[in-house]
Every structure is written in structure tokens, then in C-alpha cells.
C-alpha atoms as a PDB file:
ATOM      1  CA  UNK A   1     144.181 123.822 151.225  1.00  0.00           C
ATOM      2  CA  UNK A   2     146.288 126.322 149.636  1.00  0.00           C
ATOM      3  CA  UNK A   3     144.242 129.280 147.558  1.00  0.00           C
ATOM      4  CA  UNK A   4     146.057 131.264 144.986  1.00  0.00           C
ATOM      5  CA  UNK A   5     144.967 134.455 143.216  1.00  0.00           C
ATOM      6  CA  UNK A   6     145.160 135.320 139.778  1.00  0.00           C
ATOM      7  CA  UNK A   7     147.322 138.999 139.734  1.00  0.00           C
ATOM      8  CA  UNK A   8     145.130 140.935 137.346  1.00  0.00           C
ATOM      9  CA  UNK A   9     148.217 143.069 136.631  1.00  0.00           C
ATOM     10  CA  UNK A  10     150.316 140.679 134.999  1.00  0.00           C
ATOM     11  CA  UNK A  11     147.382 138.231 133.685  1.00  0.00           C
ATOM     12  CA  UNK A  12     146.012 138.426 130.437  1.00  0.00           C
ATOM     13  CA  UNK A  13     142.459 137.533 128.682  1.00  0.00           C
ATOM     14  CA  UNK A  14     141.865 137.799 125.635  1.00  0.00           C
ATOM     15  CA  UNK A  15     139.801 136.565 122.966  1.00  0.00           C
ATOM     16  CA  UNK A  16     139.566 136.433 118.719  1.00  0.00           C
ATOM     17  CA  UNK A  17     136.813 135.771 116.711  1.00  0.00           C
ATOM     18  CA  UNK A  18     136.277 135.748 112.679  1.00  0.00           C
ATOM     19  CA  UNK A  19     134.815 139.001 111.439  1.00  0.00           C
ATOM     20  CA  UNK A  20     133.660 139.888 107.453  1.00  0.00           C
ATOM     21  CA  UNK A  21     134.687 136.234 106.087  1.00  0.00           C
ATOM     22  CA  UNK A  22     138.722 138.319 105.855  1.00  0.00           C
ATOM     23  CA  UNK A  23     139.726 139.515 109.042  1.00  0.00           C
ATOM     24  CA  UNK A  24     139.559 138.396 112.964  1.00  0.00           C
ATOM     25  CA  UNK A  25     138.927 140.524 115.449  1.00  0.00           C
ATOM     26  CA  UNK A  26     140.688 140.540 118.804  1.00  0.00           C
ATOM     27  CA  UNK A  27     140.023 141.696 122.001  1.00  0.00           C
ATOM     28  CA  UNK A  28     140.501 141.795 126.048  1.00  0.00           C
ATOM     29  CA  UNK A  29     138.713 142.333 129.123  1.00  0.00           C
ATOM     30  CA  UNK A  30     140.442 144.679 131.664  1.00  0.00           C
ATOM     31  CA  UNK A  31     138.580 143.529 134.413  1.00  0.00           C
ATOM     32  CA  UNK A  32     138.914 139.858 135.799  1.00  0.00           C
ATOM     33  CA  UNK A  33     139.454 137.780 138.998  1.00  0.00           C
ATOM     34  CA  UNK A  34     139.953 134.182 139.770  1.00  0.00           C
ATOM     35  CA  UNK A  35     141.040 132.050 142.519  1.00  0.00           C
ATOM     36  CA  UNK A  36     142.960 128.478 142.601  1.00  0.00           C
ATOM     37  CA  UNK A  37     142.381 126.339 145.692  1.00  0.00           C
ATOM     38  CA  UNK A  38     145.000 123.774 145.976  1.00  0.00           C
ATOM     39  CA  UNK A  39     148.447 122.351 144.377  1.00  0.00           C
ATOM     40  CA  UNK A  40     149.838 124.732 141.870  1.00  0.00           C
ATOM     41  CA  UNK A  41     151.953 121.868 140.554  1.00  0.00           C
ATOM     42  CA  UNK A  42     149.859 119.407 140.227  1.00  0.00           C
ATOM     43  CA  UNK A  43     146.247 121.303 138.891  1.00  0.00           C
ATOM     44  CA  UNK A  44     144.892 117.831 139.230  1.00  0.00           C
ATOM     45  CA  UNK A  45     144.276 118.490 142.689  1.00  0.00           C
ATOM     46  CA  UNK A  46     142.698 122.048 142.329  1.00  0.00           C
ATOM     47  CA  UNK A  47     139.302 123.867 142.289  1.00  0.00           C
ATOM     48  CA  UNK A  48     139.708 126.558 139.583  1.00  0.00           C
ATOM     49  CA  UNK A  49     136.657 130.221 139.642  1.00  0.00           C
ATOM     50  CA  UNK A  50     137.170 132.804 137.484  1.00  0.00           C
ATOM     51  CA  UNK A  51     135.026 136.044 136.702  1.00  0.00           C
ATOM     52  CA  UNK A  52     135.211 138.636 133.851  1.00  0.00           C
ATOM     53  CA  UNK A  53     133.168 142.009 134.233  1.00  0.00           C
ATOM     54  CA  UNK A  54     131.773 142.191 130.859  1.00  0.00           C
ATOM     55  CA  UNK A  55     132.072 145.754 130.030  1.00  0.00           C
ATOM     56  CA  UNK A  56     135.748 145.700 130.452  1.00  0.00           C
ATOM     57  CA  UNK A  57     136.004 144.691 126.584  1.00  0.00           C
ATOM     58  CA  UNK A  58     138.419 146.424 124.531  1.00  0.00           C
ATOM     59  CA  UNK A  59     138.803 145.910 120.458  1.00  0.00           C
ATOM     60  CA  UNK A  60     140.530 149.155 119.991  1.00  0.00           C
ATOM     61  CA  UNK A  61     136.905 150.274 118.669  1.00  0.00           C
ATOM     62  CA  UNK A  62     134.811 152.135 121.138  1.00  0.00           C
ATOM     63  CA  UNK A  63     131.502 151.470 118.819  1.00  0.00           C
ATOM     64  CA  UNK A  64     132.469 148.022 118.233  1.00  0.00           C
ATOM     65  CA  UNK A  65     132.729 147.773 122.363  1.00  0.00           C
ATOM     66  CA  UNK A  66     129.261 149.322 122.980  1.00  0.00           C
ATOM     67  CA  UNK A  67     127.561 147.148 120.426  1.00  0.00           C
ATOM     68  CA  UNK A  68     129.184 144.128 121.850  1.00  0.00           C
ATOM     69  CA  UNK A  69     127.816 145.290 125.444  1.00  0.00           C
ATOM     70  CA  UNK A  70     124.459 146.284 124.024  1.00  0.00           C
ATOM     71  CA  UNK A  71     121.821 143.636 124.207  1.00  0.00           C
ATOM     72  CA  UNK A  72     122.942 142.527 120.403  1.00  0.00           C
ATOM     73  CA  UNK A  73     125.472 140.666 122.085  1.00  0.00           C
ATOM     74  CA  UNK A  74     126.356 140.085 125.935  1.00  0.00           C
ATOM     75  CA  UNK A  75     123.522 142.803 127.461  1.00  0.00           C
ATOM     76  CA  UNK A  76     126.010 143.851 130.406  1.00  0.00           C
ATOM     77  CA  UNK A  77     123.524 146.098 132.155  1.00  0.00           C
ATOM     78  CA  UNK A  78     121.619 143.049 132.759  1.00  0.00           C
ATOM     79  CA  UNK A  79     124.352 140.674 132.454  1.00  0.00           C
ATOM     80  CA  UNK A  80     127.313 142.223 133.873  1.00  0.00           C
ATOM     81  CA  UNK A  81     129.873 139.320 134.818  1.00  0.00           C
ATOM     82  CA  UNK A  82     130.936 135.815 133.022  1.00  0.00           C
ATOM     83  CA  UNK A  83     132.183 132.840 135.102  1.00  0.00           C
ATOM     84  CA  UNK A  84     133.992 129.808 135.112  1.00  0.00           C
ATOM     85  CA  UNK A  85     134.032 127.284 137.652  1.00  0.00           C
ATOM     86  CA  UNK A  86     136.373 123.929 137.123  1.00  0.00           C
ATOM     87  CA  UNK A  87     134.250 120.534 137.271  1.00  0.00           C
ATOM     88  CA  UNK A  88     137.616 118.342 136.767  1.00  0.00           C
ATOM     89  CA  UNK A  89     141.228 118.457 135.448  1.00  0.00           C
ATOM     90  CA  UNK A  90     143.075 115.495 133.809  1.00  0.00           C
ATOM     91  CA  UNK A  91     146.991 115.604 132.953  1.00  0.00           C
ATOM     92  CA  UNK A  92     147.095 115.785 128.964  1.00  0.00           C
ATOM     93  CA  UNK A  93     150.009 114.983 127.131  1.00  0.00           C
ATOM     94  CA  UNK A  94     153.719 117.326 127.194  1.00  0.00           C
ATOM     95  CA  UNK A  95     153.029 118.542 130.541  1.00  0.00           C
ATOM     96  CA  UNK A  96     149.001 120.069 129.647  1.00  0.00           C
ATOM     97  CA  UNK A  97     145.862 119.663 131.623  1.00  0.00           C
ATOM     98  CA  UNK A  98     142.914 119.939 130.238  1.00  0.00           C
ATOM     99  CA  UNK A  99     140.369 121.527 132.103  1.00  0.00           C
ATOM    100  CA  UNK A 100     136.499 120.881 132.133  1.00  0.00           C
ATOM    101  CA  UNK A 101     133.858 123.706 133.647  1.00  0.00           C
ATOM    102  CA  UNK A 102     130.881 125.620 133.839  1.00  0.00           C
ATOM    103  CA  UNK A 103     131.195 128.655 131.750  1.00  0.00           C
ATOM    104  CA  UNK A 104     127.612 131.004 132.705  1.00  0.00           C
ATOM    105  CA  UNK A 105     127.093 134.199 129.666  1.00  0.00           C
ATOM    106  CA  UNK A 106     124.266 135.838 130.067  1.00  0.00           C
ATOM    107  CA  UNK A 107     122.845 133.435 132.212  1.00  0.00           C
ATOM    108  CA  UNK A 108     123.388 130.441 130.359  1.00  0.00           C
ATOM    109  CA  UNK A 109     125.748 127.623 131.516  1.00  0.00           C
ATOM    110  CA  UNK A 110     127.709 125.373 129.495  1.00  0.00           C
ATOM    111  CA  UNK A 111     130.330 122.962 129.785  1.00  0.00           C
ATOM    112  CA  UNK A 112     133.616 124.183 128.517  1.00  0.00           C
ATOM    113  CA  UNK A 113     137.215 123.126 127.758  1.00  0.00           C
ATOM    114  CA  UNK A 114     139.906 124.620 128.119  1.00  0.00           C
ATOM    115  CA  UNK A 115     144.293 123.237 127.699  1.00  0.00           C
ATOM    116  CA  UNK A 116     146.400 124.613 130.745  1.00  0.00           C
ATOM    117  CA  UNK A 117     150.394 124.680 129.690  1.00  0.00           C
ATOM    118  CA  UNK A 118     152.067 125.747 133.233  1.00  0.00           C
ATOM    119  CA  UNK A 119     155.257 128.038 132.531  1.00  0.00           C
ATOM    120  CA  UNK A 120     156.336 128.414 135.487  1.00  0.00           C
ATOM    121  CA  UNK A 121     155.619 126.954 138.573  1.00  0.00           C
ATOM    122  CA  UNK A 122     157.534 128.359 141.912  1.00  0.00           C
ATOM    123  CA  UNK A 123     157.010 128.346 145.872  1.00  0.00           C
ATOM    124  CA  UNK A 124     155.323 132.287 145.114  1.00  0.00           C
ATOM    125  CA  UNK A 125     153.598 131.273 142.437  1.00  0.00           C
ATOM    126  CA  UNK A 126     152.382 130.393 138.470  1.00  0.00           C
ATOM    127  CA  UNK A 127     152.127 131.373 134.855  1.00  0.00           C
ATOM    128  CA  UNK A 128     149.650 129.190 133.101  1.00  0.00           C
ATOM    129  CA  UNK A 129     148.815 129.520 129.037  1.00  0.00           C
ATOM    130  CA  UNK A 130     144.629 128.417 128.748  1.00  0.00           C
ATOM    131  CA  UNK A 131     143.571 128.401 125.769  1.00  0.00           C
ATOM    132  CA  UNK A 132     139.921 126.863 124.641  1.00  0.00           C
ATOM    133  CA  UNK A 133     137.126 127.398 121.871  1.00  0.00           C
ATOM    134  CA  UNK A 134     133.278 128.309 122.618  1.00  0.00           C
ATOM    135  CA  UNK A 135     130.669 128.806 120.231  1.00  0.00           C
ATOM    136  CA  UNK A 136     129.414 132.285 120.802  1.00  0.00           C
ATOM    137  CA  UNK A 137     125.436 130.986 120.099  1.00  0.00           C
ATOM    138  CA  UNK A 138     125.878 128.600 122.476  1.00  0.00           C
ATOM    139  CA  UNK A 139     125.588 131.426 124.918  1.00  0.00           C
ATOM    140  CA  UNK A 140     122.674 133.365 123.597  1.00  0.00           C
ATOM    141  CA  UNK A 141     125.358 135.859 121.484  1.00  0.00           C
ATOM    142  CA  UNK A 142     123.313 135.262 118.267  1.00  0.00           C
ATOM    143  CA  UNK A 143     123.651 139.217 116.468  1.00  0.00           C
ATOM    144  CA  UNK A 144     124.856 138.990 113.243  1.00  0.00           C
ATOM    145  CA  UNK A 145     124.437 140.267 109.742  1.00  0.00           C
ATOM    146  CA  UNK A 146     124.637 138.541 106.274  1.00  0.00           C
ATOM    147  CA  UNK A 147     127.253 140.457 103.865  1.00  0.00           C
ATOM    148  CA  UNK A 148     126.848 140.921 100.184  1.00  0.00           C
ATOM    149  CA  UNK A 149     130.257 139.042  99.213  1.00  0.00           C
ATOM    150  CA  UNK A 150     128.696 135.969 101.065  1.00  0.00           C
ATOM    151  CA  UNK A 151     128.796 135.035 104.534  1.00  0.00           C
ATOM    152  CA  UNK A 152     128.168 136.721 107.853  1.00  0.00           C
ATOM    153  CA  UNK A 153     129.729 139.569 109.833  1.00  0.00           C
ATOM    154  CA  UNK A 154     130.638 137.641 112.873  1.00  0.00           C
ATOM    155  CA  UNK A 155     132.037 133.632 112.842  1.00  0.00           C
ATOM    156  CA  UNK A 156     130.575 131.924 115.598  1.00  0.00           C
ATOM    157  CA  UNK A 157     133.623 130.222 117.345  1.00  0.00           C
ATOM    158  CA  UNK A 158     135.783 132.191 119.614  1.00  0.00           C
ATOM    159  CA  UNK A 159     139.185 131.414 120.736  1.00  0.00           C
ATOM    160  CA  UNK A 160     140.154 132.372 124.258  1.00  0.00           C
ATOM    161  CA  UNK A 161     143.686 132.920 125.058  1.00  0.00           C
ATOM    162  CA  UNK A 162     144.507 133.830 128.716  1.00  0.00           C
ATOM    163  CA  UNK A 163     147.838 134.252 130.097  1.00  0.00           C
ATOM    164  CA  UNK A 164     147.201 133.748 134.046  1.00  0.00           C
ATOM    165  CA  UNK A 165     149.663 134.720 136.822  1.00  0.00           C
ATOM    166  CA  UNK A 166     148.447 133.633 140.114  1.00  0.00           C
ATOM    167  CA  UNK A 167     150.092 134.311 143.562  1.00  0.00           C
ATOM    168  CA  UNK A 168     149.226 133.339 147.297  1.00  0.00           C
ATOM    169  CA  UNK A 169     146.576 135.210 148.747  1.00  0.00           C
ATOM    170  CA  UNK A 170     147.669 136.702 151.605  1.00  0.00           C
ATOM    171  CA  UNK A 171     144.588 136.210 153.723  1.00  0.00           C
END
């Protein structure tokens, strides 16, 4: 079986999420790894792990960064890593997969779903689009604060947008 490694270089992850009823916020983590085990053209036939080292977020806020690593949201001194492991992949429709897992946040696993669009696909290697939606209390990330206009601080659903390059591992 082939295994493929995600170039942390050249991938992406990022994330958005609804913030004061009139803005979103957006967001990466620096610090990621993953690994694909089998046919990078057909994902069908592949194992997909991924791992994200929480305090790698970056909003372009430092505050808003500690907050969201203080135990208000993810707690990364006690939780310091999310991961995704793939359960199954189906073919979806104009060339998509779509991508069932285990997604584990502070210690709390949940199946998640997530749309693969390959971009290109070579003998060295793959850029995939994922994109999928969690909801953030799902996962135990339950801070928020009511705001006099109406509504909360923080929507609960967060997009994920990655942009994955993956190469063969050269073990």
C-alpha cells in the first residue's frame, strides 16, 4: 500500500466561524500533519489521519488566540492536538468524495463529513480542496457571551476549508 504525506508547506487549514451576529472570523493552524495510505486517484481505496496542534491558531489577534487556547474554548495545555481519522469514502457527484471520520477535540469524538474535490492528481502527488461543517458544542467549545443588539458573540457552526498537498513519503 502506497502512503502519502500531506507537505505542511504548501497545505493549508483553515477555518471561519460567525462572530457578533456582523462579521466572521477566520483563522489557521500552522501546525498540522496527515498521512494517506493508498490510491491517490481513486480516495475510495484510502485510509485518511490527520492531526492539528491546537495552539498553532492564528486570527491575526494574539488575545483572540490565547482565549481560544484557554480552557474557554479548546484547553490546549490539556488538550493539545485534534484528529481525524477516515471511517469510509464514497465518490460524490462532479468528480467529489465525500469523506466520513472520527474527528476527537478535547477528547470528544464525533463523526464528521467532509467533500474532497482532487485538483490535481500526478505520479508525485495531490492537491485536494476539503471542505466540511462541525458544530463547535458538539466538541465541548461551549464559551460564549450574549450581546446587547441580540444574539451571541460566537455562531456555533464552523466551516473548515483545507487546501491539502500530499507527496510520497520517502520512507
Amino acid at each position: 500500500m502506497n502512503t502519502w504525506k500531506v507537505d505542511p508547506i504548501a497545505s493549508t487549514v483553515g477555518f471561519s466561524v460567525p462572530h457578533m451576529m456582523v462579521t466572521t472570523v477566520t483563522g489557521t493552524f500552522e501546525e498540522f500533519s496527515g498521512e494517506l495510505q493508498g490510491n491517490i486517484a481513486d480516495l475510495t481505496k484510502t485510509k485518511i489521519s490527520f492531526r492539528v496542534i491546537v495552539s498553532s491558531i492564528q486570527t491575526k489577534n494574539r488575545d483572540r488566540d490565547l482565549h481560544l487556547c484557554s480552557g474557554d474554548f479548546f484547553d490546549a495545555e490539556i488538550f493539545p492536538e485534534m484528529t481525524f481519522t477516515s471511517r469510509a469514502i464514497y465518490s460524490d457527484t462532479d468528480g467529489r468524495y465525500l469523506m466520513s471520520g472520527n474527528l476527537t477535540v478535547k477528547n470528544t469524538t464525533k463523526r464528521a463529513i467532509f467533500y474532497i474535490t482532487p485538483q490535481e492528481v500526478t505520479v508525485f502527488g495531490a492537491t485536494y480542496l476539503v471542505k466540511g461543517k462541525i458544530k463547535r458544542k458538539d466538541f465541548g467549545l461551549m464559551w460564549n457571551r450574549a450581546i446587547e443588539a441580540g444574539g451571541v458573540m460566537v455562531g456555533d457552526i464552523i466551516d473548515i476549508n483545507m487546501s491539502i498537498v500530499i507527496c510520497k513519503d520517502a520512507r
